[in-house]
Protein backbone atom coordinates (compact mmCIF):
# COMPACT_ATOMS: atom_id res chain seq x y z
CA UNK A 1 -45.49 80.94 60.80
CA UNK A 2 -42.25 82.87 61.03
CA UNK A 3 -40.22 85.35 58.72
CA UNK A 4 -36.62 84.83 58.26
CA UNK A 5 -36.02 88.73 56.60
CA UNK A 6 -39.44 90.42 58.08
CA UNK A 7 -38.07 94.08 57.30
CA UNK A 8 -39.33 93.08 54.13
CA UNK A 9 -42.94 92.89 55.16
CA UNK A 10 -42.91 96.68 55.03
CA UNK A 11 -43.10 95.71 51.23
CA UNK A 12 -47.03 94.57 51.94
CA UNK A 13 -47.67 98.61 51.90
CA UNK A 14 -47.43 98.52 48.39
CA UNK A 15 -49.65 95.67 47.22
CA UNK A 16 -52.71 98.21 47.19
CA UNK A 17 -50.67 100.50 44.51
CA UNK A 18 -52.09 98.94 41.43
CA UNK A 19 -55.74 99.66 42.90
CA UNK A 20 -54.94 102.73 43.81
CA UNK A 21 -53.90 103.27 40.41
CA UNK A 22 -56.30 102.07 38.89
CA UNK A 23 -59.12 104.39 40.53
CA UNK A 24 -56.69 107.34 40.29
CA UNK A 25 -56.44 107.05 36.47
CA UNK A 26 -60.31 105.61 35.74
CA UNK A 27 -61.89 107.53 33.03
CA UNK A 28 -64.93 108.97 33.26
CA UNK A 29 -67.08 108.94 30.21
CA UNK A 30 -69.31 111.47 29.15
CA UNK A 31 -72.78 111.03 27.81
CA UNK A 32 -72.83 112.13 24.30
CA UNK A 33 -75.96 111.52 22.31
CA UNK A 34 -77.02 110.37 18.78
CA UNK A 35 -80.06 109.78 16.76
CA UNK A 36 -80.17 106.07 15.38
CA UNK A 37 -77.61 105.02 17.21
CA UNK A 38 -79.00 102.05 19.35
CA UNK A 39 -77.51 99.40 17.66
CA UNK A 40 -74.43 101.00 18.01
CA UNK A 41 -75.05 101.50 22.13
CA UNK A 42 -75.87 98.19 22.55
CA UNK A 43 -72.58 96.87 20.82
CA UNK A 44 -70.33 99.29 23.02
CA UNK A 45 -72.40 98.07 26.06
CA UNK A 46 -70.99 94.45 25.44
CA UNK A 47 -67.87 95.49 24.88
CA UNK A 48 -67.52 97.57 27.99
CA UNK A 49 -68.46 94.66 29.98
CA UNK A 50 -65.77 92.74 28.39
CA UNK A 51 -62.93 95.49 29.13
CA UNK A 52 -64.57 95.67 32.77
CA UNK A 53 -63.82 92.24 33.20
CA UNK A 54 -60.21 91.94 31.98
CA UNK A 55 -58.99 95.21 33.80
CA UNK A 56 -60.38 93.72 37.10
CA UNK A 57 -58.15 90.47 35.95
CA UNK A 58 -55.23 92.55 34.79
CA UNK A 59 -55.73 94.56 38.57
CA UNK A 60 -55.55 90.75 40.66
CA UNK A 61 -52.50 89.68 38.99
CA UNK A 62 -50.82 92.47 39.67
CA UNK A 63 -51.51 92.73 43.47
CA UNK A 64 -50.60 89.09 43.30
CA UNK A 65 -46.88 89.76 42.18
CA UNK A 66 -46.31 92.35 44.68
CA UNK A 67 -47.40 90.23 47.29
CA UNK A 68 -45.29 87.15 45.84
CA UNK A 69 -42.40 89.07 45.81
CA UNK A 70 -42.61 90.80 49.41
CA UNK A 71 -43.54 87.16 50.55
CA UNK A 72 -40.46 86.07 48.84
CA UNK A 73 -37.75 88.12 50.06
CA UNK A 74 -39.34 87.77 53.44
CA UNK A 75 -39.13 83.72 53.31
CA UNK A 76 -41.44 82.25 55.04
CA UNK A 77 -40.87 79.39 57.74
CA UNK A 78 -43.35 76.96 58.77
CA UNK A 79 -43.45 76.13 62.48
CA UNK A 80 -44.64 72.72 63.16
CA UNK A 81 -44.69 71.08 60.11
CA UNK A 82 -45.42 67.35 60.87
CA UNK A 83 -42.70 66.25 58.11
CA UNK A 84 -40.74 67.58 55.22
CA UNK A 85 -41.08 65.32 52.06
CA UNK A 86 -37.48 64.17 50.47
CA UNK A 87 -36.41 65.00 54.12
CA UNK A 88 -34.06 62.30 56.05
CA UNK A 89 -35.64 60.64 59.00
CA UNK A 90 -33.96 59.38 61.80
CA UNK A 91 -35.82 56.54 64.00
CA UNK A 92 -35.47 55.50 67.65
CA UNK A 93 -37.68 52.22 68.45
CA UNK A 94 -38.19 51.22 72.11
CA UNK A 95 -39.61 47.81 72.83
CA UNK A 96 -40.82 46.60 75.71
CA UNK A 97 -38.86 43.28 76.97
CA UNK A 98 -40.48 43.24 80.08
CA UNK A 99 -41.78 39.49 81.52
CA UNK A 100 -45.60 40.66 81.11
CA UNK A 101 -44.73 40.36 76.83
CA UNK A 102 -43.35 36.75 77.37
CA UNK A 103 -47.49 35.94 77.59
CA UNK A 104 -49.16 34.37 74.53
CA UNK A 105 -51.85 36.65 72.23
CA UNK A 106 -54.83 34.95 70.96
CA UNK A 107 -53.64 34.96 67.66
CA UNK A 108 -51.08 32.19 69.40
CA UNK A 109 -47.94 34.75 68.98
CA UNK A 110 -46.38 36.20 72.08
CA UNK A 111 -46.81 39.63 72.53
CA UNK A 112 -43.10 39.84 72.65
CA UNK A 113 -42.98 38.30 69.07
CA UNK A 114 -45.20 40.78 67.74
CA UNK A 115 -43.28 43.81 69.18
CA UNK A 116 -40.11 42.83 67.05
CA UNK A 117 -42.53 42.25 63.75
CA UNK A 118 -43.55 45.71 64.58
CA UNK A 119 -40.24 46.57 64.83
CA UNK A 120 -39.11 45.15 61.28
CA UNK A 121 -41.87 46.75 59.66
CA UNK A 122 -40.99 50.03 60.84
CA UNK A 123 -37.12 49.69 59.82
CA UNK A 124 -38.73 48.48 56.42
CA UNK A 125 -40.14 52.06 56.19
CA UNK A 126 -37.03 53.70 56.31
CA UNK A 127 -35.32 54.81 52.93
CA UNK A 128 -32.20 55.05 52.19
CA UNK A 129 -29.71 57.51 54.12
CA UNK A 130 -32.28 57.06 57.25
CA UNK A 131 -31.28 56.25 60.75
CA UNK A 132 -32.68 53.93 63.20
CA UNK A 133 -31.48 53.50 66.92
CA UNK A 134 -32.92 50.34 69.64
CA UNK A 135 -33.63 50.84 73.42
CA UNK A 136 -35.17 48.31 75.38
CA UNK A 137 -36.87 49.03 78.04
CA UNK A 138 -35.77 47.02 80.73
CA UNK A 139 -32.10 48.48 79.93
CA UNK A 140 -30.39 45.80 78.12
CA UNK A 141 -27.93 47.23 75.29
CA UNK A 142 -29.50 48.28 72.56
CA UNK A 143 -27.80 50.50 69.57
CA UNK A 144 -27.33 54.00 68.91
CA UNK A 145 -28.08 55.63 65.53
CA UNK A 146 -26.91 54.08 63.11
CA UNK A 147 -27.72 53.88 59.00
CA UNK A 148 -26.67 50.35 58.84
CA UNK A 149 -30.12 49.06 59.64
CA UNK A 150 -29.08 45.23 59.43
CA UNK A 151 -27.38 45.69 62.56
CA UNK A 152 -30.58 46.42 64.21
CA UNK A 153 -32.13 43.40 62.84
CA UNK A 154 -29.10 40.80 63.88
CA UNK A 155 -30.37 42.73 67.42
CA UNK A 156 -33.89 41.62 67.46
CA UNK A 157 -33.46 38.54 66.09
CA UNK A 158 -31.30 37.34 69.37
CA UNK A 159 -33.60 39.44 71.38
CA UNK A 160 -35.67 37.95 74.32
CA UNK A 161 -37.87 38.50 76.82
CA UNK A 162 -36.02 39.69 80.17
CA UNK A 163 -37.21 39.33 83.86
CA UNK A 164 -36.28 42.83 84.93
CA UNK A 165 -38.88 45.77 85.19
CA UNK A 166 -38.67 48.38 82.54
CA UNK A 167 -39.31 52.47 82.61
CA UNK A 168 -41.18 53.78 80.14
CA UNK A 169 -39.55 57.80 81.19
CA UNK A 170 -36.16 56.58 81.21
CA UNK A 171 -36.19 54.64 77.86
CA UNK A 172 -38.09 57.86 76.45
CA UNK A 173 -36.09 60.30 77.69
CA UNK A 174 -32.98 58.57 76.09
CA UNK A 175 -34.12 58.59 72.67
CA UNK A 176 -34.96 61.55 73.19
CA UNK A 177 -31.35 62.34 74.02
CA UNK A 178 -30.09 60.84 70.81
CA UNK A 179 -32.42 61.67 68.63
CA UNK A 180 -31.86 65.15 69.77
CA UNK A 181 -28.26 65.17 68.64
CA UNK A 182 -29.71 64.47 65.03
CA UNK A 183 -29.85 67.29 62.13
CA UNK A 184 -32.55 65.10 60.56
CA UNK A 185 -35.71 67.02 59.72
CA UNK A 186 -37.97 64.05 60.80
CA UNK A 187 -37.75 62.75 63.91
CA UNK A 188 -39.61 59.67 65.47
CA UNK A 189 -39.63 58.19 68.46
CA UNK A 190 -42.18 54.52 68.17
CA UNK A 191 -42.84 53.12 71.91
CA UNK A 192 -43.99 49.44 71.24
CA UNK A 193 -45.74 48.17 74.83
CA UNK A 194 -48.36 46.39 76.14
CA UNK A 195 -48.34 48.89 78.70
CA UNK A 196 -48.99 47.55 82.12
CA UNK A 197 -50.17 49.49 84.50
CA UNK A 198 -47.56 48.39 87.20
CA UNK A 199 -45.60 49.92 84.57
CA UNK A 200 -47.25 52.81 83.93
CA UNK A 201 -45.37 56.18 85.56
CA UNK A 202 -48.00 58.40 87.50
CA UNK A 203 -48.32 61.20 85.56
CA UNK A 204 -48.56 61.16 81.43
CA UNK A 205 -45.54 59.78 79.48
CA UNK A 206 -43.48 62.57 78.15
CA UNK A 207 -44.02 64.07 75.13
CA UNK A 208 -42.57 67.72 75.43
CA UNK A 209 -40.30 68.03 72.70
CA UNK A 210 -42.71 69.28 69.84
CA UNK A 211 -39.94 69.12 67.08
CA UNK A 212 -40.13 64.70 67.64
CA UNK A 213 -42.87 62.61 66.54
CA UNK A 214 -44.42 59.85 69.15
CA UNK A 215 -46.03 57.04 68.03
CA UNK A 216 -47.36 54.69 70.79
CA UNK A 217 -47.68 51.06 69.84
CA UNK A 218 -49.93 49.27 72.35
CA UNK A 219 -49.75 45.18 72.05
CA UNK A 220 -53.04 44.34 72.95
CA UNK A 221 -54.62 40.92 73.64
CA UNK A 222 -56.44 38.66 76.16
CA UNK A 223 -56.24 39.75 80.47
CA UNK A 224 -55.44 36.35 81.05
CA UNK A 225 -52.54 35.40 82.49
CA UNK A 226 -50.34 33.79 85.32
CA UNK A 227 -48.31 36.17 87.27
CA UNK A 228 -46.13 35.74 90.31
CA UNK A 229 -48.00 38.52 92.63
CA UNK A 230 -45.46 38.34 95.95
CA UNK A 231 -41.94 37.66 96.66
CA UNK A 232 -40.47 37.40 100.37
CA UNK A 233 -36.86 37.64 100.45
CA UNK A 234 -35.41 37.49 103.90
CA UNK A 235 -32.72 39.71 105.33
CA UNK A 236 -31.09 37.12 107.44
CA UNK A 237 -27.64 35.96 106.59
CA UNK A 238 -27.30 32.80 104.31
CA UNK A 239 -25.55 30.03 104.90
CA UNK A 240 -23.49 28.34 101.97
CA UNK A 241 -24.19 25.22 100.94
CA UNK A 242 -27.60 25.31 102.88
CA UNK A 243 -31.15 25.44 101.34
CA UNK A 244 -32.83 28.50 100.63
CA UNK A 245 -36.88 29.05 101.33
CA UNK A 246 -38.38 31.94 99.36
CA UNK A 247 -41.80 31.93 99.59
CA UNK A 248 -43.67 33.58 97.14
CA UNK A 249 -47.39 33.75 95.55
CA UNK A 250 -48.63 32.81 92.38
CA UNK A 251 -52.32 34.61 90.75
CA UNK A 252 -53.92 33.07 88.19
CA UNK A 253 -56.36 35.11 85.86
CA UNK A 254 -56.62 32.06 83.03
CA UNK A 255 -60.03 30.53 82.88
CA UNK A 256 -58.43 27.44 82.89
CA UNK A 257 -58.24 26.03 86.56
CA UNK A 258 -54.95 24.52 86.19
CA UNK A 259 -51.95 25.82 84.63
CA UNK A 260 -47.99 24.79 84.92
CA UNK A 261 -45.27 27.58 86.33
CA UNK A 262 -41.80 27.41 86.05
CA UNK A 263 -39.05 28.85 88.23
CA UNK A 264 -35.44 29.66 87.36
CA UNK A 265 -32.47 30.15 89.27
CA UNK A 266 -29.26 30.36 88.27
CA UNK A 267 -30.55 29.42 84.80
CA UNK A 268 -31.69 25.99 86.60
CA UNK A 269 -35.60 25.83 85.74
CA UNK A 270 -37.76 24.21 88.33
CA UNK A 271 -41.60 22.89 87.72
């Protein structure tokens, strides 16, 4: 918590005034006393009690405007408020494209699928005069920031899984980069991954920048699955016209002994 005027706070020296008025100018009775006068000494006895009680009321809500008022011209700032209601909010969703989410989920989805329902539902979030920005992961063109969220949508809707790698510090440190140029008070940054560990960088993903919000949206679903494990790809010169042999290694996690594999090249699929 931060002060934008704190000269003012000199002004906290007089909150104790009103008590120290109020014990400078107490009265102090003196006994006086009377024959058949009990009733009488009970009644004032009540009353007293009754004074007692609204003079120490009176006394709070008068230290309480002082302070109000010092605390007032000093205006207060809150550091690290997680949001500021009415605020705008500016978005950046990253989505992993990588092969691994091409793989079906038990619900019978692909995890791929998923990641852009996960995606909709957080651009359904966003109110009007909100921004929203796409990065992929694997580095295909995504969009900037951008208030015209149907644009994003038309996006993932033609969106597909890709067969390059992804990194998960790049991707984040470009949103970061844009949504660093924002004057939004709310700032998000949702990373929506299975996250493999091949994909995983060594040391914890970033999250430095304590004035944007990370969300981290793991896909999660069955180990199983059919992966292409090596890849030799010779350095000799090639010939045109002349076959090509790439050897290469398929692993199979499935329970299922037998599965089907497809290769492409040069968008020609081979079984």
């Amino acid at each position: 918590m931060e002060f934008a005027n704190s000269l003012f706070l000199w002004g906290l020296l007089a909150v104790p005034i009103p008590i120290l008025l109020h014990l400078f100018f107490k009265r102090r009775k003196t006994k006086v006393d009377f024959s058949t006068l009990q009733f009488f000494k009970e009644r004032r006895r009540f009353l007293a009690h009754r004074r007692r009680l609204r003079e120490i009321l009176l006394l709070l809500i008068r230290t309480l405007i002082i302070l109000c008022i010092v605390l007032a011209l000093a205006r207060i700032l809150l550091q690290n408020v997680p949001y500021q209601i009415g605020g705008k909010t500016d978005v950046v969703i990253i989505i992993d494209d990588s092969l691994s989410m091409g793989r079906k989920l038990p619900s019978g989805k692909r995890a791929f699928d998923l990641a852009l329902e996960k995606a909709g539902e957080i651009l359904a979030t966003l109110k009007e005069g909100d921004a929203a920005a796409l990065i992929f992961l694997t580095g295909k063109d995504g969009i900037d920031l951008t208030r015209k969220k149907e644009l994003i949508q038309q996006i993932l809707d033609k969106s597909s899984v890709s067969g390059a790698a992804g990194s998960f510090a790049a991707s984040i440190k470009q949103a970061e980069s844009w949504v660093g140029r924002s004057q939004s008070p709310n700032r998000e940054i949702y990373l929506i991954s299975d996250f493999q560990s091949n994909q995983m960088p060594d040391k914890k993903l970033p999250d430095t920048d304590k004035n944007i919000h990370y969300f981290y949206l793991p896909i999660s679903g069955t180990d199983e699955n059919v992966y292409v494990e090596k890849v030799e790809l010779s350095t000799k010169p090639k010939i045109v016209n002349q076959a090509l042999f790439v050897p290469y290694s398929i692993s199979n996690d499935m329970s299922a002994r037998d599965c089907s594999s497809t290769r492409s090249f040069n968008s020609t699929s081979y079984c």
